[in-house]
C-alpha atoms as a PDB file:
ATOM      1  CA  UNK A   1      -6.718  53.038 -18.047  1.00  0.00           C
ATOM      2  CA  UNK A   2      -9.357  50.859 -16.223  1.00  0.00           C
ATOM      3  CA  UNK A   3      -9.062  46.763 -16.464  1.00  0.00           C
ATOM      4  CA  UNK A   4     -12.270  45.135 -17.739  1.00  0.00           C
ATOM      5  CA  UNK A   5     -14.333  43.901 -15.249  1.00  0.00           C
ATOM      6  CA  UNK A   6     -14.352  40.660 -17.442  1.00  0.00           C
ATOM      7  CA  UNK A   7     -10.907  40.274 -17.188  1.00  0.00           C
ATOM      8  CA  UNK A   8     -10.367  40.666 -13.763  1.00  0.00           C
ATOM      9  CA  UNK A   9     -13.386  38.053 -13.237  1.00  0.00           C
ATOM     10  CA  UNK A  10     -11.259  35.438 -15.436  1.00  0.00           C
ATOM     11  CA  UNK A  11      -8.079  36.035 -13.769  1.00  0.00           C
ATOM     12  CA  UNK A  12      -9.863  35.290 -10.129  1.00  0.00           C
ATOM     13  CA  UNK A  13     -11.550  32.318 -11.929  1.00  0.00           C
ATOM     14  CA  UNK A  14      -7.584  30.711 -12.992  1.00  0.00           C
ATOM     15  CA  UNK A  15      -6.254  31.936  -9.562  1.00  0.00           C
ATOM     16  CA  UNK A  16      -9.296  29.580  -7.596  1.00  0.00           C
ATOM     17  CA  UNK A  17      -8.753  26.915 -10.129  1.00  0.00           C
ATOM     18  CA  UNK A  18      -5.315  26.329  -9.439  1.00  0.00           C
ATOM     19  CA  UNK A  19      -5.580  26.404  -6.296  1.00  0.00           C
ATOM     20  CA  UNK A  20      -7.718  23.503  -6.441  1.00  0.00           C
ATOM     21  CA  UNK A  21      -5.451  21.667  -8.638  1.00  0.00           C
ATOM     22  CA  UNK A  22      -2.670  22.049  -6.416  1.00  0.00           C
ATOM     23  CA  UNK A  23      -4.857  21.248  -3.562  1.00  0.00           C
ATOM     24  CA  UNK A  24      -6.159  17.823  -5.236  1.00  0.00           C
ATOM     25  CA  UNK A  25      -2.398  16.966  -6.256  1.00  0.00           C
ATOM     26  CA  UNK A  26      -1.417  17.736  -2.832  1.00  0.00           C
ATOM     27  CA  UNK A  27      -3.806  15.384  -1.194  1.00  0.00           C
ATOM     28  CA  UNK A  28      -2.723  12.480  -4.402  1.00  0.00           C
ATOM     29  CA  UNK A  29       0.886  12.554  -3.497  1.00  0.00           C
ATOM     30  CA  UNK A  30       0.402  12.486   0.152  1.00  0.00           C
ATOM     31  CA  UNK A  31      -2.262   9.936  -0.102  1.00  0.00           C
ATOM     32  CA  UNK A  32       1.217   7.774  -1.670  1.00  0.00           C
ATOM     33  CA  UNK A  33       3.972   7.942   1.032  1.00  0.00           C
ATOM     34  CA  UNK A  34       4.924   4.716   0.592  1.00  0.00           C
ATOM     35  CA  UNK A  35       6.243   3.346  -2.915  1.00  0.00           C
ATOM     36  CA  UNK A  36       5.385  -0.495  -4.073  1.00  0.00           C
ATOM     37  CA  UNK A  37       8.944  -1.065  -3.557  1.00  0.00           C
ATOM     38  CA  UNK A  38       8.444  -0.182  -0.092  1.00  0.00           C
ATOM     39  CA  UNK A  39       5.281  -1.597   0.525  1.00  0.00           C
ATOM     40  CA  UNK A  40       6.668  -5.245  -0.777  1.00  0.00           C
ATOM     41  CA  UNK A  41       9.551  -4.567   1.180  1.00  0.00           C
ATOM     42  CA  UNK A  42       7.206  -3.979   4.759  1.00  0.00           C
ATOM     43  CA  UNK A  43       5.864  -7.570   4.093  1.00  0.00           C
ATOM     44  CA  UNK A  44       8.885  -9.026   2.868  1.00  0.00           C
ATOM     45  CA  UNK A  45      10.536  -8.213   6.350  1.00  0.00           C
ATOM     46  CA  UNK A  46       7.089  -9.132   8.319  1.00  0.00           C
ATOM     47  CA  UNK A  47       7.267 -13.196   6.691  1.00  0.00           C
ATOM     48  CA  UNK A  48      11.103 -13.066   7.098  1.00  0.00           C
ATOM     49  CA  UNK A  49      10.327 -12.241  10.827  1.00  0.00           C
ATOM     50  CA  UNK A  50       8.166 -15.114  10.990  1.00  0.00           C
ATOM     51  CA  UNK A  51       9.215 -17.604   8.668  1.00  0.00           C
ATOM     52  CA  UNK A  52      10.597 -20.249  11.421  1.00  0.00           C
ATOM     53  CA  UNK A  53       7.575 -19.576  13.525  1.00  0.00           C
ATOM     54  CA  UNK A  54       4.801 -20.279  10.669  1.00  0.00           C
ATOM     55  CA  UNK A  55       7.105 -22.504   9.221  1.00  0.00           C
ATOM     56  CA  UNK A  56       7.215 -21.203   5.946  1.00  0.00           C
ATOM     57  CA  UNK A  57       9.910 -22.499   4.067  1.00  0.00           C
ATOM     58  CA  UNK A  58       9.521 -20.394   0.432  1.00  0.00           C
ATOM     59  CA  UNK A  59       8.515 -17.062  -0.652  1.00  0.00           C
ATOM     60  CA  UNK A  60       7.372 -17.505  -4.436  1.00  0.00           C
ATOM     61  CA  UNK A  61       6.167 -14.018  -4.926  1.00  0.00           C
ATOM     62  CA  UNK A  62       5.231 -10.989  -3.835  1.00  0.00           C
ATOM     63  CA  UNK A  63       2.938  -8.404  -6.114  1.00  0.00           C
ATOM     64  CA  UNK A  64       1.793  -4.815  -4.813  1.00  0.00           C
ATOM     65  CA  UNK A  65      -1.202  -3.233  -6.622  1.00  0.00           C
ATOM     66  CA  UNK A  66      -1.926   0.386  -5.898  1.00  0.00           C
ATOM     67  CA  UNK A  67      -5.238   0.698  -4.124  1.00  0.00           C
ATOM     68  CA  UNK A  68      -7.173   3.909  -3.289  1.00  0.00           C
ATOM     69  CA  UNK A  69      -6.320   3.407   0.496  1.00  0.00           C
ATOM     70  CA  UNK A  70      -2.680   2.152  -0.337  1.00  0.00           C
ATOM     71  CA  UNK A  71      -1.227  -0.573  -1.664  1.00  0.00           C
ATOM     72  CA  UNK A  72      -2.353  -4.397  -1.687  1.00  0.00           C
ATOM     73  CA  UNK A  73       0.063  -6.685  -1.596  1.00  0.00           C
ATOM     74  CA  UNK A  74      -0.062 -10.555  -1.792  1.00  0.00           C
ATOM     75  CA  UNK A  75       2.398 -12.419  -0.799  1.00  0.00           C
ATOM     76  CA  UNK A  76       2.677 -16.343  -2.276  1.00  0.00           C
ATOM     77  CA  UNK A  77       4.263 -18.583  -0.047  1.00  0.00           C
ATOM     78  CA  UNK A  78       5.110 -22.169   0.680  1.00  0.00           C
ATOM     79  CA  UNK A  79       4.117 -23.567   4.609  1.00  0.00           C
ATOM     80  CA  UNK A  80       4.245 -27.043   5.683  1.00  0.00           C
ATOM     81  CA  UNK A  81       2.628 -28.204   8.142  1.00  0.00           C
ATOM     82  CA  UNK A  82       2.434 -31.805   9.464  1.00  0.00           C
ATOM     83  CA  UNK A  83       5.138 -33.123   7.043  1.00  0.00           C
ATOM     84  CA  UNK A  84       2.808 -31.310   3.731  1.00  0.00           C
ATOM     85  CA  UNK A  85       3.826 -28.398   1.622  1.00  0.00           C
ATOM     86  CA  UNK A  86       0.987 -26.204   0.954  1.00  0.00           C
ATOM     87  CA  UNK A  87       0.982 -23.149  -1.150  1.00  0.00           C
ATOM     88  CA  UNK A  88      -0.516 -20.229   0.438  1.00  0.00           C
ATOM     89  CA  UNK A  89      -1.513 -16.441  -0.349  1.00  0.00           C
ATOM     90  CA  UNK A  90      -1.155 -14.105   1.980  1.00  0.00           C
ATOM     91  CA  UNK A  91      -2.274 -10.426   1.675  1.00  0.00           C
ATOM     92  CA  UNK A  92      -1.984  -7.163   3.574  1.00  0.00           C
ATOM     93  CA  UNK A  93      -2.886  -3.493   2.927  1.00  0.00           C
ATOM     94  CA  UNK A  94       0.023  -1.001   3.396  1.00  0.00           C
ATOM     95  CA  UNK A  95      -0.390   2.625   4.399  1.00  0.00           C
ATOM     96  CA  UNK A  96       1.405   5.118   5.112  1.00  0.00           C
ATOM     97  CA  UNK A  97       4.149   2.575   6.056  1.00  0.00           C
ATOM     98  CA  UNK A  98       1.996   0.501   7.773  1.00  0.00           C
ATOM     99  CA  UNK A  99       0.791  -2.979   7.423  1.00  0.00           C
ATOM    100  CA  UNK A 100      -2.773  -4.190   7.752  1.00  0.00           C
ATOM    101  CA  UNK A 101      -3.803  -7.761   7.434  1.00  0.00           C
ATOM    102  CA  UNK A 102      -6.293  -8.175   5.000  1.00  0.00           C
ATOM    103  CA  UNK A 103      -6.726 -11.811   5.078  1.00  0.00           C
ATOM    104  CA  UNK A 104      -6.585 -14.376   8.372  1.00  0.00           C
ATOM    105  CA  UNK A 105      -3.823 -16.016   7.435  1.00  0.00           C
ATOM    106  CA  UNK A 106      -1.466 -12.932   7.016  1.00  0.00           C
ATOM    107  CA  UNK A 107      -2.901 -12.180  10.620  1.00  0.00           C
ATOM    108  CA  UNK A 108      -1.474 -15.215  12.018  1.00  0.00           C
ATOM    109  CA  UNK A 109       1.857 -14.647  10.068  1.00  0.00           C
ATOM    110  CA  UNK A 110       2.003 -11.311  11.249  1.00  0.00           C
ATOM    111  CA  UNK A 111       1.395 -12.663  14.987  1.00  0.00           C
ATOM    112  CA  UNK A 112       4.386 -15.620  14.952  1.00  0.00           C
ATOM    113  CA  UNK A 113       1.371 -18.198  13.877  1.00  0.00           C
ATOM    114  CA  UNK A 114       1.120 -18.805  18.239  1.00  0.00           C
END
């Protein structure tokens, strides 16, 4: 009994196609190493480091939000300097377990504010 030569073009069409899908779910998953718990964590740890330094007396909150590259996470934040309480907001871009500054003032955080 010969197979159909439609039928063996359909099965080669579902074979390529999920391979594709797994590829493309592959590349999601290992795009998202890192888990918002961890990525708050990372910067938690980075202005706990520093806190004395940058004199940074409160951390109010700290939000991730998942971002193609990563995850963004802001950090809000009480510093005084010269006697004054100011609040600030201080954001970074994990990946893959690593923090990036994304604004100047997490820079200087993330350097001991020196």
């Amino acid at each position: 009994m010969e197979t159909p030569r439609r039928f063996i073009t359909a099965r080669l069409f579902c074979c390529v196609l999920a391979l594709i899908v797994c590829y493309l779910t592959a590349s999601a998953f290992a795009a998202a190493t890192v888990t918002r718990t961890q990525a708050i964590a990372i910067v938690r740890s980075i202005i706990n480091r520093n806190a004395t330094g940058c004199r940074i007396s409160k951390t109010t909150s700290i939000t991730a939000t998942q971002v193609k590259t990563g995850w963004r996470v802001m950090a809000k934040v009480v510093m005084s300097a010269g006697g004054t309480s100011r609040n600030e907001i201080l954001v970074w871009t994990v990946v893959s377990g690593e923090a990036v500054p994304a604004s100047q003032l997490a820079s200087e955080v993330e350097n001991g504010c020196r």
